[in-house]
PDB file of N, CA and C in Angstrom:
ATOM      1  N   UNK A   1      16.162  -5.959  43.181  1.00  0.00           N
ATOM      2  CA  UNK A   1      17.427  -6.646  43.076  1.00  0.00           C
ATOM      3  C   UNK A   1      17.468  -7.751  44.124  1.00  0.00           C
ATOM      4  N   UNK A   2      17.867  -8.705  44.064  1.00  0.00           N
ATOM      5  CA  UNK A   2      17.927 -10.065  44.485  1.00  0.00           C
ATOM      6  C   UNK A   2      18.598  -9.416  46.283  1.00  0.00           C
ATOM      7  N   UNK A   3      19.747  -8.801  46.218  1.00  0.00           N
ATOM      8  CA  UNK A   3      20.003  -8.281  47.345  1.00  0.00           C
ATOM      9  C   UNK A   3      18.876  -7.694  48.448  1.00  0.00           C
ATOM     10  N   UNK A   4      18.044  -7.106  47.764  1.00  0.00           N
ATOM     11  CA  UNK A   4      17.202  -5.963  48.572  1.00  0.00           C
ATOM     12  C   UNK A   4      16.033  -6.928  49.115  1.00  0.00           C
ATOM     13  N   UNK A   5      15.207  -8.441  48.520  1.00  0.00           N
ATOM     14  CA  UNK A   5      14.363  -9.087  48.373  1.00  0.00           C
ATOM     15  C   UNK A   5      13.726  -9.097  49.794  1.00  0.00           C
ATOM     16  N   UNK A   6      14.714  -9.727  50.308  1.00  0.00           N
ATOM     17  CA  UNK A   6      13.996 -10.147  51.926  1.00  0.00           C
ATOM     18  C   UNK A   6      14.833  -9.452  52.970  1.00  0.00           C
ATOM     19  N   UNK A   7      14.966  -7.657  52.410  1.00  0.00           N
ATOM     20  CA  UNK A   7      14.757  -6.782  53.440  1.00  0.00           C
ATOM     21  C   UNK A   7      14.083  -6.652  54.601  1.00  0.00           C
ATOM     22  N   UNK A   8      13.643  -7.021  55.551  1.00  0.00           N
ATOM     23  CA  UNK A   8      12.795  -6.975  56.890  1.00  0.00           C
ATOM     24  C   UNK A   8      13.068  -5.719  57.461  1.00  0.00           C
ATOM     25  N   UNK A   9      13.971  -4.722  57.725  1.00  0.00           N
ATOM     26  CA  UNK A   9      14.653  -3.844  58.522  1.00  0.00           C
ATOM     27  C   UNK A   9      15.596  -3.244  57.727  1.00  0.00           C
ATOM     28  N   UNK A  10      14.448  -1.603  57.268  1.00  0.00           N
ATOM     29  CA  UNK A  10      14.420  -0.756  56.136  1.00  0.00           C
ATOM     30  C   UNK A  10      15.776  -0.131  56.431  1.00  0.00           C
ATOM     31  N   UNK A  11      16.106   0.548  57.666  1.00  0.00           N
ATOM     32  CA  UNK A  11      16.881   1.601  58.445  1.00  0.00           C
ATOM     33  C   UNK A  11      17.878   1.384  57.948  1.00  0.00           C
ATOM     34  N   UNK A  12      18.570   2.613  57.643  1.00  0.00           N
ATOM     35  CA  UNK A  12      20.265   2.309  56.774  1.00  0.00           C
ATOM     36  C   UNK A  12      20.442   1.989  55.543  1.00  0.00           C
ATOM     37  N   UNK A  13      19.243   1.284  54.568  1.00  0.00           N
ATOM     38  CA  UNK A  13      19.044   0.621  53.491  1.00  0.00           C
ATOM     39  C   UNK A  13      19.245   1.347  52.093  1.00  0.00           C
ATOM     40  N   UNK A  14      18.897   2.882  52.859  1.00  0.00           N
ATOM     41  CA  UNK A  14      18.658   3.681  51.431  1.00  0.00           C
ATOM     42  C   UNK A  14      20.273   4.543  50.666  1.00  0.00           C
ATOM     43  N   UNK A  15      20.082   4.269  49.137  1.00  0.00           N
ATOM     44  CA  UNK A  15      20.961   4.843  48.410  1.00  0.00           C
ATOM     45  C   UNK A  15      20.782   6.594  48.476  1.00  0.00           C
ATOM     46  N   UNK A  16      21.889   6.864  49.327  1.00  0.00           N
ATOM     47  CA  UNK A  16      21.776   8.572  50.059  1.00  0.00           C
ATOM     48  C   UNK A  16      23.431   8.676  49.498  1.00  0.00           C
ATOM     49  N   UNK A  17      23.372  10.128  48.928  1.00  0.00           N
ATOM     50  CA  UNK A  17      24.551  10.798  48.546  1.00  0.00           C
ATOM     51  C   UNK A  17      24.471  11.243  47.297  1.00  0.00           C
ATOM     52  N   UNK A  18      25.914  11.273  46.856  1.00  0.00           N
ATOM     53  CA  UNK A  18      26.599  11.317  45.499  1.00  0.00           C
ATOM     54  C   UNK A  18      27.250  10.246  44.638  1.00  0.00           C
ATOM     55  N   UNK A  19      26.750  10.116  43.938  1.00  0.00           N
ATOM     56  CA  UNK A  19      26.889   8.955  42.995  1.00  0.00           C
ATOM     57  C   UNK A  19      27.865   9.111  41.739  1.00  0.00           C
ATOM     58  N   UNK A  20      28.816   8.489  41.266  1.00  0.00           N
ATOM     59  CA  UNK A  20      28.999   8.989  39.443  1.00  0.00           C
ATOM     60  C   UNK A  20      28.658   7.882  38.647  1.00  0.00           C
ATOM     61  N   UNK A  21      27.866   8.592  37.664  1.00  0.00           N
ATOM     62  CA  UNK A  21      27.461   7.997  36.351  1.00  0.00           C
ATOM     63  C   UNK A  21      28.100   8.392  34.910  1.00  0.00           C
ATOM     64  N   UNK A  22      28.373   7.097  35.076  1.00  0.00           N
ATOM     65  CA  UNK A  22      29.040   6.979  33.188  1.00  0.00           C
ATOM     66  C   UNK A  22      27.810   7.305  32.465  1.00  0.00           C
ATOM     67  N   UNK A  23      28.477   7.970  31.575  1.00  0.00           N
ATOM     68  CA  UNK A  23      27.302   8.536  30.109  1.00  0.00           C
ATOM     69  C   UNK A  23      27.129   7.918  29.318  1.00  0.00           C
ATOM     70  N   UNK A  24      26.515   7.214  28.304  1.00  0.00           N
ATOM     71  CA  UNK A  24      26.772   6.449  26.522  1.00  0.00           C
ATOM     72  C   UNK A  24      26.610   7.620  25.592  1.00  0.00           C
ATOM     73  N   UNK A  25      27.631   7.791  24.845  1.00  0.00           N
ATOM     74  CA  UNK A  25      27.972   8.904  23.931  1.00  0.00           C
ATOM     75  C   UNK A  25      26.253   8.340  22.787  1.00  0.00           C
ATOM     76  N   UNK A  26      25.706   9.499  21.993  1.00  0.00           N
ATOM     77  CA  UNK A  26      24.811   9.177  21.319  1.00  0.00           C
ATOM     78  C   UNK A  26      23.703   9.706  21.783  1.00  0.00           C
ATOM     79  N   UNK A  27      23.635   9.684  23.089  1.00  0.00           N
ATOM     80  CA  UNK A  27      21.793   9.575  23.740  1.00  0.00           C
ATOM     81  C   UNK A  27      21.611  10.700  23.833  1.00  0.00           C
ATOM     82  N   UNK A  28      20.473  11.264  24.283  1.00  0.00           N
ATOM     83  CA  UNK A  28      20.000  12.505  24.610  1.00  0.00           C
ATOM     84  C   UNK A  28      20.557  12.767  26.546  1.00  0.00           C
ATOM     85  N   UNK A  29      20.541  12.105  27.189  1.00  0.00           N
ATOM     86  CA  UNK A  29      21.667  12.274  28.452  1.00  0.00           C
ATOM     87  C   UNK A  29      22.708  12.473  27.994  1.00  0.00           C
ATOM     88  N   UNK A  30      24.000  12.197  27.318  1.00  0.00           N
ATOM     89  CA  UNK A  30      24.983  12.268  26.879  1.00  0.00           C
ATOM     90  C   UNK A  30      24.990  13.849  26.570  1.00  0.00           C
ATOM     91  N   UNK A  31      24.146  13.887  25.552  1.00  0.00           N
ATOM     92  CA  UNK A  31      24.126  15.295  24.971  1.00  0.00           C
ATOM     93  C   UNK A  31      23.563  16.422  25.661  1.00  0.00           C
ATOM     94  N   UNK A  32      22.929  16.187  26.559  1.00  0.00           N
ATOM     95  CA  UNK A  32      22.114  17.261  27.164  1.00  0.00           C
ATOM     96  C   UNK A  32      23.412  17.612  28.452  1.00  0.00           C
ATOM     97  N   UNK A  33      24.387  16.818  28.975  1.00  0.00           N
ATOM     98  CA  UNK A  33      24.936  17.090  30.133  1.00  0.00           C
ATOM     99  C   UNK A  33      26.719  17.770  29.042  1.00  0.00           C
ATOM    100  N   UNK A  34      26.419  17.529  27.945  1.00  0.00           N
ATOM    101  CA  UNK A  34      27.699  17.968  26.947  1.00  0.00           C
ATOM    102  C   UNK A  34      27.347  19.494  26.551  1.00  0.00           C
ATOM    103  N   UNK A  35      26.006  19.718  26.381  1.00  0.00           N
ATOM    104  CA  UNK A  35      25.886  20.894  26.152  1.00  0.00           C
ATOM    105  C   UNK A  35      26.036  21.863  27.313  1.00  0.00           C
ATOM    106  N   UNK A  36      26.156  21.525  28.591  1.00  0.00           N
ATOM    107  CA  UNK A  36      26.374  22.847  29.495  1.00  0.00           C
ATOM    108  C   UNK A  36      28.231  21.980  29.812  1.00  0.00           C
ATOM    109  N   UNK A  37      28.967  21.475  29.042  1.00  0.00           N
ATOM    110  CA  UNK A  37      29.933  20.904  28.994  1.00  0.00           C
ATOM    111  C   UNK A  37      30.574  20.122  30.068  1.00  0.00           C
ATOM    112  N   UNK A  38      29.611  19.226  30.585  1.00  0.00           N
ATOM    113  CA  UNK A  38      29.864  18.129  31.444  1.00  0.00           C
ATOM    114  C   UNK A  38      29.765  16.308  30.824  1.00  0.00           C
ATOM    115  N   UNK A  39      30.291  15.650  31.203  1.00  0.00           N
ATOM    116  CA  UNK A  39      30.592  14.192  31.102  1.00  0.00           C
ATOM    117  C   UNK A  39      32.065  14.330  30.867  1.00  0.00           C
ATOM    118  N   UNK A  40      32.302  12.734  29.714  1.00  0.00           N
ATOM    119  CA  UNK A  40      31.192  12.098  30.295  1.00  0.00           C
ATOM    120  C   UNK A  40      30.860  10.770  31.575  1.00  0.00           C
ATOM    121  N   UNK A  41      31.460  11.071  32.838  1.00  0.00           N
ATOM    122  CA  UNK A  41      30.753  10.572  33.923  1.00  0.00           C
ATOM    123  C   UNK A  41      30.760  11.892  34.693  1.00  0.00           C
ATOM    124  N   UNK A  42      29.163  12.184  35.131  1.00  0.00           N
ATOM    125  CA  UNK A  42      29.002  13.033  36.166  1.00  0.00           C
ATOM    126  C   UNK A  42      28.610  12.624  37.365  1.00  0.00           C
ATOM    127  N   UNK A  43      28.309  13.160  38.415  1.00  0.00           N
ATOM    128  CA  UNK A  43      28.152  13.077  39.786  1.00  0.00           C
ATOM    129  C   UNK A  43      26.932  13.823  40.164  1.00  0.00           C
ATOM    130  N   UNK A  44      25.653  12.576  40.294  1.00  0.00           N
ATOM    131  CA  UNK A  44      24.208  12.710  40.741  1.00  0.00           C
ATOM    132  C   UNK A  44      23.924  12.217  42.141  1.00  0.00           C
ATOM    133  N   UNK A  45      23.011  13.296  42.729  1.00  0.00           N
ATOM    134  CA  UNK A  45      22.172  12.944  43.696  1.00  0.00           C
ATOM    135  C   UNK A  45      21.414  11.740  44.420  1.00  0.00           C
ATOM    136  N   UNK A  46      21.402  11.322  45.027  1.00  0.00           N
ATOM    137  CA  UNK A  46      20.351   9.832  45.051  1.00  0.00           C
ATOM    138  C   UNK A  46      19.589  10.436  46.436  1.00  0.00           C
ATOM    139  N   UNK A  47      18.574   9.259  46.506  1.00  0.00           N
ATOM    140  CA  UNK A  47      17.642   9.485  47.675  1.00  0.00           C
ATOM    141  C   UNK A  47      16.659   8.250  47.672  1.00  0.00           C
ATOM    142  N   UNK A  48      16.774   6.994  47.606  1.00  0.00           N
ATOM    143  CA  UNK A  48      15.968   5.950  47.510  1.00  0.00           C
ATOM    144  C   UNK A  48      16.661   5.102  47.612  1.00  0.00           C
ATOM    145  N   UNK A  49      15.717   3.592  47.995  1.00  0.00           N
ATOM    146  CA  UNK A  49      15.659   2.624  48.318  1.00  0.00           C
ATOM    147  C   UNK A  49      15.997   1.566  47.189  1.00  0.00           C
ATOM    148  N   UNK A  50      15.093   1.645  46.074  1.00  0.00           N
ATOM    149  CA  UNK A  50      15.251   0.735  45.329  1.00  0.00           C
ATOM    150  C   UNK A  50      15.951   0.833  43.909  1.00  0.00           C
ATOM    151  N   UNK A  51      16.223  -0.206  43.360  1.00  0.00           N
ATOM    152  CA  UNK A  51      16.740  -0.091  41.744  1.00  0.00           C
ATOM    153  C   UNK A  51      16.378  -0.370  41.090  1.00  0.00           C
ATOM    154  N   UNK A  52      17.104  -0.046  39.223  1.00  0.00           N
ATOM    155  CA  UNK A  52      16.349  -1.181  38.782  1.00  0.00           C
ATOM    156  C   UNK A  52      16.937  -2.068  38.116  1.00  0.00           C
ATOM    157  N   UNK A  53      15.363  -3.180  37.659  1.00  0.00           N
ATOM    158  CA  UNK A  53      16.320  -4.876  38.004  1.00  0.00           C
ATOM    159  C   UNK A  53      16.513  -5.079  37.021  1.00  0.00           C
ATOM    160  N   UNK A  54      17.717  -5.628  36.656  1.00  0.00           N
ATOM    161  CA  UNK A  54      18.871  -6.006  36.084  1.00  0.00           C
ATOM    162  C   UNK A  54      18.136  -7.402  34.809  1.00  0.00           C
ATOM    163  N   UNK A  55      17.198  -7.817  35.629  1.00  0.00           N
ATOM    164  CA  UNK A  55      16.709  -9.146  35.014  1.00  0.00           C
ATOM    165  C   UNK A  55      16.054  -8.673  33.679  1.00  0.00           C
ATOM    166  N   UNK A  56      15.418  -7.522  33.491  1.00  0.00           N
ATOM    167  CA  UNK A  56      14.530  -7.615  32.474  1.00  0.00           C
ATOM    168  C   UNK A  56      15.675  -6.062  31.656  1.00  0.00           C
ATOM    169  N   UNK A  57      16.722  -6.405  32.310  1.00  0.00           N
ATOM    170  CA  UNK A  57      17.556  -4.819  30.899  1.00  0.00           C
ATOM    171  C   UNK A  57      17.798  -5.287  29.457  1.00  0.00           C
ATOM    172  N   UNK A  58      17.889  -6.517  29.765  1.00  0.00           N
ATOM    173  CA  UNK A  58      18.225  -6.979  27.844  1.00  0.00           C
ATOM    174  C   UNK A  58      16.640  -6.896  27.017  1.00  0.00           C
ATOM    175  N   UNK A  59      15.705  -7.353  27.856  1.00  0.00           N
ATOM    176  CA  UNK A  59      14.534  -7.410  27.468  1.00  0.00           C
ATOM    177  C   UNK A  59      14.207  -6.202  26.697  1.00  0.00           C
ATOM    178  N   UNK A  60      13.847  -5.164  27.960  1.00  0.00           N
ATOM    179  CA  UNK A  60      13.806  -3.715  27.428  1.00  0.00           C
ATOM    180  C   UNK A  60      14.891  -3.106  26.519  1.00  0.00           C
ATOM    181  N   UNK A  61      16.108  -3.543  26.473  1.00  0.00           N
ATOM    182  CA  UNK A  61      17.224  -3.382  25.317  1.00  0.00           C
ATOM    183  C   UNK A  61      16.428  -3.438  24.047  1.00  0.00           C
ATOM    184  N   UNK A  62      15.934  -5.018  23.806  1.00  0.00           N
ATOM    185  CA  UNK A  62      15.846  -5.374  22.860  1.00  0.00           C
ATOM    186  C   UNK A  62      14.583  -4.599  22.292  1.00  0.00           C
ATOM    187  N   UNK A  63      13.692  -3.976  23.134  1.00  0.00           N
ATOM    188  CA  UNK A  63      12.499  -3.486  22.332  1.00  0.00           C
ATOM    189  C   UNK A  63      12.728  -1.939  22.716  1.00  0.00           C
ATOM    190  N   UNK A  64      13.998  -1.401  22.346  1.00  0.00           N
ATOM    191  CA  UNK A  64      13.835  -0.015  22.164  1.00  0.00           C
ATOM    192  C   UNK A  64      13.935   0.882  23.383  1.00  0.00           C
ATOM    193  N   UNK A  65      14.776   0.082  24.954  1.00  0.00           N
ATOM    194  CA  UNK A  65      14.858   1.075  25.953  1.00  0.00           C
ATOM    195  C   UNK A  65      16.469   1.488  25.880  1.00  0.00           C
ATOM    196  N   UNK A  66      17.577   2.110  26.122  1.00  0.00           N
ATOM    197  CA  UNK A  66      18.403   2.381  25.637  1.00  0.00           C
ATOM    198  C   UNK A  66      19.029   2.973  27.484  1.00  0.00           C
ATOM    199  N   UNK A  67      20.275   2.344  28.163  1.00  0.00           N
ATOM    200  CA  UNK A  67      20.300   2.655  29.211  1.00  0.00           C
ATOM    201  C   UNK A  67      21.511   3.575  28.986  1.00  0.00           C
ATOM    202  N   UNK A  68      20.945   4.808  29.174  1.00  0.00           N
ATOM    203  CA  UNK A  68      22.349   5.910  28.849  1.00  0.00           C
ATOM    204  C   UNK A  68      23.141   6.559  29.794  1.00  0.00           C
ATOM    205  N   UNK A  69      22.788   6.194  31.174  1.00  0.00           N
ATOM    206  CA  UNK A  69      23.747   6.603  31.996  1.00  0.00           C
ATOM    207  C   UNK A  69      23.988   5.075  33.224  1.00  0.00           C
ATOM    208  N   UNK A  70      24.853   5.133  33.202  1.00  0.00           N
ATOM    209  CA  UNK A  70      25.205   4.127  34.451  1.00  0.00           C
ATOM    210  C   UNK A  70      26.093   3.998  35.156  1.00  0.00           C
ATOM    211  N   UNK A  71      25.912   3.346  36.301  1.00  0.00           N
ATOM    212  CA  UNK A  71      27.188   3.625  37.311  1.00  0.00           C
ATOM    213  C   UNK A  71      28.382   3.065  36.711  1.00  0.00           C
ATOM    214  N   UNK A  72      29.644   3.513  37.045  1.00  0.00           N
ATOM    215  CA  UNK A  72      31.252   3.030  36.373  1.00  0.00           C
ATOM    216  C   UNK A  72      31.355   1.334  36.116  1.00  0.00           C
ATOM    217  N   UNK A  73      30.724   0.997  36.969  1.00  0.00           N
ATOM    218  CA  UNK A  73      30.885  -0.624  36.951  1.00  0.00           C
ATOM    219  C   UNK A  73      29.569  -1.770  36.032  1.00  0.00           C
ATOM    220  N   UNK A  74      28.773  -0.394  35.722  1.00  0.00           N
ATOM    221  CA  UNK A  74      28.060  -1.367  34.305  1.00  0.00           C
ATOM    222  C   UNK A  74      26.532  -2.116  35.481  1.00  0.00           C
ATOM    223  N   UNK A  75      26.859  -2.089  36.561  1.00  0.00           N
ATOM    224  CA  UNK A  75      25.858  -2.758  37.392  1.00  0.00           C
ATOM    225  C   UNK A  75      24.561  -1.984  37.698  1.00  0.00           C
ATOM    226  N   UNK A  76      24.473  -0.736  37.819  1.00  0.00           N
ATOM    227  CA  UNK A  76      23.467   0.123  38.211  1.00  0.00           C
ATOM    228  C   UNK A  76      23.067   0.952  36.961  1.00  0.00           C
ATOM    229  N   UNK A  77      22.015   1.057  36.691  1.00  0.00           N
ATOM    230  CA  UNK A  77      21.328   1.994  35.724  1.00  0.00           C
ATOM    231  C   UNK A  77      20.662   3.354  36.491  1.00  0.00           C
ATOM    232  N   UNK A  78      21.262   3.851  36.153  1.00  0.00           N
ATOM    233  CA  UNK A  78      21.270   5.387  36.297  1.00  0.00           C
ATOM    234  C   UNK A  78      20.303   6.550  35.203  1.00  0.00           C
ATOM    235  N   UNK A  79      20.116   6.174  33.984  1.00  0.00           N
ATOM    236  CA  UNK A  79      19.692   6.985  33.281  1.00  0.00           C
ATOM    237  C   UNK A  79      18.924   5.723  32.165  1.00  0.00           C
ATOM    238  N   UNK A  80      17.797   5.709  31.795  1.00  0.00           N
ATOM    239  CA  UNK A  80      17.512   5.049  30.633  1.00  0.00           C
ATOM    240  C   UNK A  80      16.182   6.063  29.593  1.00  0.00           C
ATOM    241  N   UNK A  81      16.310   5.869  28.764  1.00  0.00           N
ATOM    242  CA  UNK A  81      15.581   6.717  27.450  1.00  0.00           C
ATOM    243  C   UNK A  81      15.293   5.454  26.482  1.00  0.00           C
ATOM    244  N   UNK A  82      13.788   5.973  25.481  1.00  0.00           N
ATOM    245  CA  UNK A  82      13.608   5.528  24.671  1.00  0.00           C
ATOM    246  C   UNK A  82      14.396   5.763  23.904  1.00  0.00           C
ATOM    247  N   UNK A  83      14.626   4.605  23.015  1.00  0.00           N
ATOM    248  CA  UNK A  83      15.614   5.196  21.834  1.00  0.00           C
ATOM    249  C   UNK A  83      14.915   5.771  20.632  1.00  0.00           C
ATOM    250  N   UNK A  84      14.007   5.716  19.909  1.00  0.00           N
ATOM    251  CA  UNK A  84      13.621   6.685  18.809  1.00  0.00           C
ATOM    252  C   UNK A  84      12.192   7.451  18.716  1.00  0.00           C
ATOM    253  N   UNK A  85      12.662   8.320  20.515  1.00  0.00           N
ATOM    254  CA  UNK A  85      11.564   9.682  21.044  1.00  0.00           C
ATOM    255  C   UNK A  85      12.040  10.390  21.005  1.00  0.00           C
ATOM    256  N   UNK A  86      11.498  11.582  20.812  1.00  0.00           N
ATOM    257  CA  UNK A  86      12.148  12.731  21.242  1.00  0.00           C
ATOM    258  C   UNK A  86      12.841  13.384  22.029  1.00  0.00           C
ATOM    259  N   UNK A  87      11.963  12.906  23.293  1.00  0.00           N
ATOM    260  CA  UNK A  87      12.726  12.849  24.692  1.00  0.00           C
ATOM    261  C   UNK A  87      12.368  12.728  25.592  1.00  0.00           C
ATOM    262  N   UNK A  88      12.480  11.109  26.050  1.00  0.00           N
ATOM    263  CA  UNK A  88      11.636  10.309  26.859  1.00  0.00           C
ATOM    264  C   UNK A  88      13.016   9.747  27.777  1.00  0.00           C
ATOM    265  N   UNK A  89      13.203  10.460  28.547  1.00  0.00           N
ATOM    266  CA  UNK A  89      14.759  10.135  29.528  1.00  0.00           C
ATOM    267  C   UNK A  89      13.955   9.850  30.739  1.00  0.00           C
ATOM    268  N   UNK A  90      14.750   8.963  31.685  1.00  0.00           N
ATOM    269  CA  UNK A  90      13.754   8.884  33.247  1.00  0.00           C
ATOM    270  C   UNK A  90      15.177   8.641  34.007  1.00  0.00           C
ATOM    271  N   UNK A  91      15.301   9.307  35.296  1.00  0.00           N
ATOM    272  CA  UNK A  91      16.991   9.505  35.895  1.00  0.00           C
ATOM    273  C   UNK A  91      16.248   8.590  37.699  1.00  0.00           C
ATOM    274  N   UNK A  92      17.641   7.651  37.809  1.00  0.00           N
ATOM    275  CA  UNK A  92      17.302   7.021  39.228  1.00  0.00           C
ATOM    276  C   UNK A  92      17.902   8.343  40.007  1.00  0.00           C
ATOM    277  N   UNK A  93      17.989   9.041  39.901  1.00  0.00           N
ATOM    278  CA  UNK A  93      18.881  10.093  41.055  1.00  0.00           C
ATOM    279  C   UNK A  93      18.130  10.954  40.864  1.00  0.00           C
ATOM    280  N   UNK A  94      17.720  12.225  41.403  1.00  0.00           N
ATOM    281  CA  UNK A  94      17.047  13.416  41.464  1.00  0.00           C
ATOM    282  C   UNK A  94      17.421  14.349  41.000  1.00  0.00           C
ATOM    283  N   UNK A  95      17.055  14.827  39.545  1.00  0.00           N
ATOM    284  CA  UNK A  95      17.654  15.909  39.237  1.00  0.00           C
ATOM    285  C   UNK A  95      17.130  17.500  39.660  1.00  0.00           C
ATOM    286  N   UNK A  96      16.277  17.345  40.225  1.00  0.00           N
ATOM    287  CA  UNK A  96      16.072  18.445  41.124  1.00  0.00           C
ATOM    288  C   UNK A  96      16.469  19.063  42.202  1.00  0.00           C
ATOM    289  N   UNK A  97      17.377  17.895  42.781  1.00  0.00           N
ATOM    290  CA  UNK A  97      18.183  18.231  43.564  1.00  0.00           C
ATOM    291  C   UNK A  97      19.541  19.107  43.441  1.00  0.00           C
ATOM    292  N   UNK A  98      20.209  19.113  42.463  1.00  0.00           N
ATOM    293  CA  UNK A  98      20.911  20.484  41.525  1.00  0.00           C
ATOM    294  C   UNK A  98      20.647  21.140  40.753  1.00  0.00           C
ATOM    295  N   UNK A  99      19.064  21.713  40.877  1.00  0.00           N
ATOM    296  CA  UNK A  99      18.766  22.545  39.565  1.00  0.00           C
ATOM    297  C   UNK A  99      18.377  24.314  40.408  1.00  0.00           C
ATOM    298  N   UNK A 100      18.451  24.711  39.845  1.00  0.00           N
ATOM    299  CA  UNK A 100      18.475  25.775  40.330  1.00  0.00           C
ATOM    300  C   UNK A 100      18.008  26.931  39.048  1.00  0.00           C
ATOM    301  N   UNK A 101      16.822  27.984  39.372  1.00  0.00           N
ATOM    302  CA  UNK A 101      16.264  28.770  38.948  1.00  0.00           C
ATOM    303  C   UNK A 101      16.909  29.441  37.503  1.00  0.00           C
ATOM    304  N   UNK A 102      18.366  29.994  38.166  1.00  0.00           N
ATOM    305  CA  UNK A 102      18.896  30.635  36.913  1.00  0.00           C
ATOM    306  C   UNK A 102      20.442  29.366  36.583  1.00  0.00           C
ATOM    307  N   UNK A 103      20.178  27.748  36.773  1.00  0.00           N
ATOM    308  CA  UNK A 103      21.465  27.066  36.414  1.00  0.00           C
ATOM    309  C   UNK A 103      20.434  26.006  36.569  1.00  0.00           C
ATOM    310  N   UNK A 104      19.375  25.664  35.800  1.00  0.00           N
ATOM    311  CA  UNK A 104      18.599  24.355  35.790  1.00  0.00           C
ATOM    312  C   UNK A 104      19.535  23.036  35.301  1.00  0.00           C
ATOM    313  N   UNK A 105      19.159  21.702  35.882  1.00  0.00           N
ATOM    314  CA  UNK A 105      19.831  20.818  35.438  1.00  0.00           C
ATOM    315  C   UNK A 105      19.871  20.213  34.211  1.00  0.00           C
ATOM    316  N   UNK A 106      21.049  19.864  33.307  1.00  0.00           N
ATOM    317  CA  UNK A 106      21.238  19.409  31.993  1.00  0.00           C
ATOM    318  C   UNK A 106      20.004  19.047  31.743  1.00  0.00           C
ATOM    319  N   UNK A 107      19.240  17.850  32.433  1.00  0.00           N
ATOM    320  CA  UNK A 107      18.291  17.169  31.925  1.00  0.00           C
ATOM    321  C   UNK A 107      16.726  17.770  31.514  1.00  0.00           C
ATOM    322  N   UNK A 108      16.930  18.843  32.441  1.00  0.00           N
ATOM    323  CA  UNK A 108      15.580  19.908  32.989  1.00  0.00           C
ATOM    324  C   UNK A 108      15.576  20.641  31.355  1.00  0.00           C
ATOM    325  N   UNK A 109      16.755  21.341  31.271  1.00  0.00           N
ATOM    326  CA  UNK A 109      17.331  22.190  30.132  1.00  0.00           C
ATOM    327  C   UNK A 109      16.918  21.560  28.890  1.00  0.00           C
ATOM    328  N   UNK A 110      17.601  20.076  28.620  1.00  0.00           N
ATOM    329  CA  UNK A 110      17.117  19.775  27.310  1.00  0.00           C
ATOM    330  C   UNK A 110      15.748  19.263  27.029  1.00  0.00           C
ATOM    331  N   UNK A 111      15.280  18.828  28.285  1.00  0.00           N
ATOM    332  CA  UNK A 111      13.921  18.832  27.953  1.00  0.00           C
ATOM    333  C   UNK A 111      13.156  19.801  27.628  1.00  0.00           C
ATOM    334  N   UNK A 112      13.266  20.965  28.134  1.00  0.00           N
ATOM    335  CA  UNK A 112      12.724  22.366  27.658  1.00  0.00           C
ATOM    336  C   UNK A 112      13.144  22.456  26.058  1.00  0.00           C
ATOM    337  N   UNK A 113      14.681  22.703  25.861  1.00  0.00           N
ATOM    338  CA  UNK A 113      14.676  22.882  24.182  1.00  0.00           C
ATOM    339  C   UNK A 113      14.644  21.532  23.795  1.00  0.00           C
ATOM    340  N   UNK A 114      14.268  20.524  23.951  1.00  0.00           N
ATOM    341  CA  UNK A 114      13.784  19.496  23.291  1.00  0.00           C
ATOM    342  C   UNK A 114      12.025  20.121  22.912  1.00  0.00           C
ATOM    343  N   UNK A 115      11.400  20.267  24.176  1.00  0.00           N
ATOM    344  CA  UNK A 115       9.908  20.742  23.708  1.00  0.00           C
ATOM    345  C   UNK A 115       9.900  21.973  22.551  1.00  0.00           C
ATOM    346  N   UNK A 116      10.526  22.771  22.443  1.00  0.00           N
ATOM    347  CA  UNK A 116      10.621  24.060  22.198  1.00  0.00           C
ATOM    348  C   UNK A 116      11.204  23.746  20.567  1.00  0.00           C
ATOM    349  N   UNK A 117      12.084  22.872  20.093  1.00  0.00           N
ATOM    350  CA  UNK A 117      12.176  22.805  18.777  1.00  0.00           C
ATOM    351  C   UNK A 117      11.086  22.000  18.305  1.00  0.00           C
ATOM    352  N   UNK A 118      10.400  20.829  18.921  1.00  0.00           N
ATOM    353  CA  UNK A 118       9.126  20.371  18.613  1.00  0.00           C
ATOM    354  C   UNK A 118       7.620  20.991  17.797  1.00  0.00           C
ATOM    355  N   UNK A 119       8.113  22.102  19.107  1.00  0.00           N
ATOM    356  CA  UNK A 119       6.850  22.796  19.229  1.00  0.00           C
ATOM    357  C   UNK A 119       7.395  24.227  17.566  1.00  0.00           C
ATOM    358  N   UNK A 120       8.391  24.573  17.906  1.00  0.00           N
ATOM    359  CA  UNK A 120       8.574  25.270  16.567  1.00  0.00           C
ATOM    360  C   UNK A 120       8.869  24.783  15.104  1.00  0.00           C
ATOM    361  N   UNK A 121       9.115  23.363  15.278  1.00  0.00           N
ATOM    362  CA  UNK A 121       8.594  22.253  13.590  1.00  0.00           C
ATOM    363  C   UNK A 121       7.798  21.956  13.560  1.00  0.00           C
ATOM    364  N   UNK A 122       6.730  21.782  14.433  1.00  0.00           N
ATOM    365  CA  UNK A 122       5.323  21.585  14.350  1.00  0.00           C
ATOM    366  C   UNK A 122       4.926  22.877  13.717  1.00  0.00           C
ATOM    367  N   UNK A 123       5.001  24.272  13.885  1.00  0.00           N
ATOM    368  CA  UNK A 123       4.740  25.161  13.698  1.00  0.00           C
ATOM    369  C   UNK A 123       5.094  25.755  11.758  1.00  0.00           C
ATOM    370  N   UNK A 124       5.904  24.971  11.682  1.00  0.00           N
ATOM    371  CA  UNK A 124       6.361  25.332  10.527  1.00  0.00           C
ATOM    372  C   UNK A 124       5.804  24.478   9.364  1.00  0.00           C
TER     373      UNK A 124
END
């Protein structure tokens, strides 16, 4: 991001906390954080420095990237997925950072029964 460019003096720089992200009804984020009945804006983890850039989102729009979660103000991308995969989601915030053994995170979850109906229509 044009802001971050000619960083010299890292210290203080990094996106640390809790964040909320707006959902886009439709996507597989949307749906995966609806099925343990959350959105749609939830409140994610962060732990990094950088973002991503803004310059090439219509680009990737246009050939099939689909940005399904983002911060309230439309400026930060938070969640983006292919649009016609199965389930190809990639999250700027850490979802490992609220997942937990017996309460894994939405995203963790549907990726599992995302694999798992795959793997049982393949089977059939």
């Amino acid at each position: 991001m044009p802001d971050q460019r000619d960083i010299a003096d890292m210290g203080g720089t990094m996106r640390l906390g809790v964040y909320d992200c707006q959902l886009v009804a439709g996507t597989h984020a949307f749906d995966a954080y609806a099925n343990v009945g959350d959105g749609p804006i939830v409140q994610e983890r962060h732990r990094h420095r950088f973002e991503f850039n803004n310059a090439y989102r219509t680009d990737l729009e246009s050939n099939g990237m689909v940005f399904s979660g983002v911060s309230p103000d439309g400026r930060l991308v938070e969640i983006a997925e292919l649009r016609d995969h199965p389930f190809m989601v990639g999250s700027q915030f850490h979802p490992e950072f609220k997942s937990r053994p017996n309460k894994p995170h939405p995203l963790f979850l549907a990726f599992v029964q995302a694999a798992a109906a795959r793997r049982a229509a393949r089977q059939e």
